[in-house]
Protein backbone atom coordinates (compact mmCIF):
# COMPACT_ATOMS: atom_id res chain seq x y z
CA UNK A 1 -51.25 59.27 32.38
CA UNK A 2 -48.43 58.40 30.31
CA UNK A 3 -44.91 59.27 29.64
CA UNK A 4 -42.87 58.98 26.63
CA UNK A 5 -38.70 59.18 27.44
CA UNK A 6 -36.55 59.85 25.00
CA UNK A 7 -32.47 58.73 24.86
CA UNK A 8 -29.81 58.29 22.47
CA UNK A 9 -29.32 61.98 20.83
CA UNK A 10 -26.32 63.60 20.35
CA UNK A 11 -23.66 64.67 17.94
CA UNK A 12 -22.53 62.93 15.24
CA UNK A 13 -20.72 63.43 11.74
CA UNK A 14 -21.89 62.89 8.36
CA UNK A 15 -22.79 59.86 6.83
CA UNK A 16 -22.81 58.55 10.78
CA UNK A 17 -25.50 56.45 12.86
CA UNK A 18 -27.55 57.32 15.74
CA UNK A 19 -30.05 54.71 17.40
CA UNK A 20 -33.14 56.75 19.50
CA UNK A 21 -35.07 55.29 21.97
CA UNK A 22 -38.45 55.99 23.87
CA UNK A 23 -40.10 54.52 26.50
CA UNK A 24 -43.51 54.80 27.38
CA UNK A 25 -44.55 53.48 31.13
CA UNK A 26 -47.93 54.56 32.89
CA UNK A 27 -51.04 53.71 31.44
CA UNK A 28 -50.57 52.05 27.94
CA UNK A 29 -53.29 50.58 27.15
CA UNK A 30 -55.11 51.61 23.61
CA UNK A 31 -52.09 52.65 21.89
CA UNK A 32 -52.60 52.32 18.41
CA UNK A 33 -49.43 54.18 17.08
CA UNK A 34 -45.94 55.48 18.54
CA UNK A 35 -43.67 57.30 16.14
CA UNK A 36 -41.18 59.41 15.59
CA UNK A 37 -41.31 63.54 15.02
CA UNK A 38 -38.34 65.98 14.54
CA UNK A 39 -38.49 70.05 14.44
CA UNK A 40 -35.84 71.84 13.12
CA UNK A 41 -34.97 75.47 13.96
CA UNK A 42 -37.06 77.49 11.98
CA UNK A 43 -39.17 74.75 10.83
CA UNK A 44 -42.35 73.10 11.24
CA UNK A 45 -42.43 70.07 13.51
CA UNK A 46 -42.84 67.21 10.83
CA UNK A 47 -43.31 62.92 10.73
CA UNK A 48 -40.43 61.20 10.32
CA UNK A 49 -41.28 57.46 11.02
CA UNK A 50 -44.18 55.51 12.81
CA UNK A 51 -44.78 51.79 13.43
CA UNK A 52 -48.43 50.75 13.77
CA UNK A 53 -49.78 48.63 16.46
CA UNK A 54 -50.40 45.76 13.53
CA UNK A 55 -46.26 46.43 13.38
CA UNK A 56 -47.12 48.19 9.57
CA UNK A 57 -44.36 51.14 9.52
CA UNK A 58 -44.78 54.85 7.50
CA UNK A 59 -41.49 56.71 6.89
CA UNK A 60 -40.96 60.24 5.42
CA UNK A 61 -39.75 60.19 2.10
CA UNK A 62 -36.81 62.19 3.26
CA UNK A 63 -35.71 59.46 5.60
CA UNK A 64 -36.99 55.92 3.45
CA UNK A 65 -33.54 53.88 3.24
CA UNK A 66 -31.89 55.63 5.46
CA UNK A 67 -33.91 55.25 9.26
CA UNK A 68 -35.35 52.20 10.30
CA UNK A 69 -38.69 52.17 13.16
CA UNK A 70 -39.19 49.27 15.05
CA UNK A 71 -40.67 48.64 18.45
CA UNK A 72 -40.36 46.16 21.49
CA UNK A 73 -43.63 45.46 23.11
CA UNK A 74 -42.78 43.92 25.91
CA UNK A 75 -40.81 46.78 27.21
CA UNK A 76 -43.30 49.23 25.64
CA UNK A 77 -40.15 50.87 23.94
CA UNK A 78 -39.79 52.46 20.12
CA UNK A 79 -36.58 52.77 18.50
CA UNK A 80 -35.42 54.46 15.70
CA UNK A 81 -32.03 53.26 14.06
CA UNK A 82 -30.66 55.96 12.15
CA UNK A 83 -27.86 55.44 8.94
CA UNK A 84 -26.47 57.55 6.52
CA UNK A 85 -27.10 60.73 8.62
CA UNK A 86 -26.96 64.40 6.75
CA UNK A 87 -26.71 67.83 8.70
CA UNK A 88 -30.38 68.66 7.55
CA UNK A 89 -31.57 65.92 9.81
CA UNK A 90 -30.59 68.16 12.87
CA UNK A 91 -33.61 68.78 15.27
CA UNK A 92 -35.22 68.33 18.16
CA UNK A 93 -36.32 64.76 17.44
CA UNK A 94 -39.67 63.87 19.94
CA UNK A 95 -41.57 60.20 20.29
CA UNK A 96 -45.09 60.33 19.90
CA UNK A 97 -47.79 57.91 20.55
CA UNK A 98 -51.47 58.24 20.44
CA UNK A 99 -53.74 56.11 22.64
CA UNK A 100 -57.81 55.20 21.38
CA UNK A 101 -59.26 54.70 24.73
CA UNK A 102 -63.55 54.06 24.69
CA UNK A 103 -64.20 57.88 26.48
CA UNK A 104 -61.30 59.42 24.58
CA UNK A 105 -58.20 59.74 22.07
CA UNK A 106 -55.17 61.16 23.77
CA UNK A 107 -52.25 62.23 21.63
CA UNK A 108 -48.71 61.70 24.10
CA UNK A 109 -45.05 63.74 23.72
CA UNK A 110 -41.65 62.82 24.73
CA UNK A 111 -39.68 66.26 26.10
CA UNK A 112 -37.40 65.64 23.17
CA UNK A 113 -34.10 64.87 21.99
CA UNK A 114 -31.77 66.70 20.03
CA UNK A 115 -29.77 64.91 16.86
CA UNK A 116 -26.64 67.44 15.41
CA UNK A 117 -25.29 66.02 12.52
CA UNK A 118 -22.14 68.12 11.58
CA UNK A 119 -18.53 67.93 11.15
């Protein structure tokens, strides 16, 4: 089993900067990916950043420039560093990581985090 815990949301104004975490403890071993998701009221549950396990990084074109991924593997953490926020990045933000193991793939969820941007 694993579990993904997510910190750092909140409230915050315009043009303002948010850092996320997520930690992942349990059984590790075979990630190949952890990233970033965020669903909006309303609105599909979409990518927003991943870092690979080679450390290679994919962003959402919605958030290049703006939101940085990086990870710490020693503490099995992900981070996402967030600048220059807008109100239409409000959501539920949730870490995700999926894990290649020889029997199986598993696909893992944080409970979430909300992110209000708004004045």
């Amino acid at each position: 089993q694993v579990q993904l815990v997510e910190s750092g949301g909140g409230l915050v104004q315009p043009g303002g900067s948010l850092r996320l975490s997520c930690a992942a403890s349990g059984s590790t071993f075979g990630f190949t990916d952890m990233g970033w998701y965020r669903q909006a009221p309303g609105k599909q549950r979409e990518l927003v950043a991943l870092i690979n396990s080679d450390g290679s990084t994919n962003y959402a074109d919605s958030v290049k420039g703006r939101f940085t991924i990086s990870g710490d593997n020693a503490k099995n953490t992900v981070y996402l560093q967030m600048s220059g926020l807008k109100p239409e990045d409000t959501a539920v933000y949730y870490c995700n990581a999926h894990q290649n193991l020889a029997i199986a793939t598993y696909v893992w969820w944080g409970q979430g985090t909300q992110v209000t941007v708004s004045s």
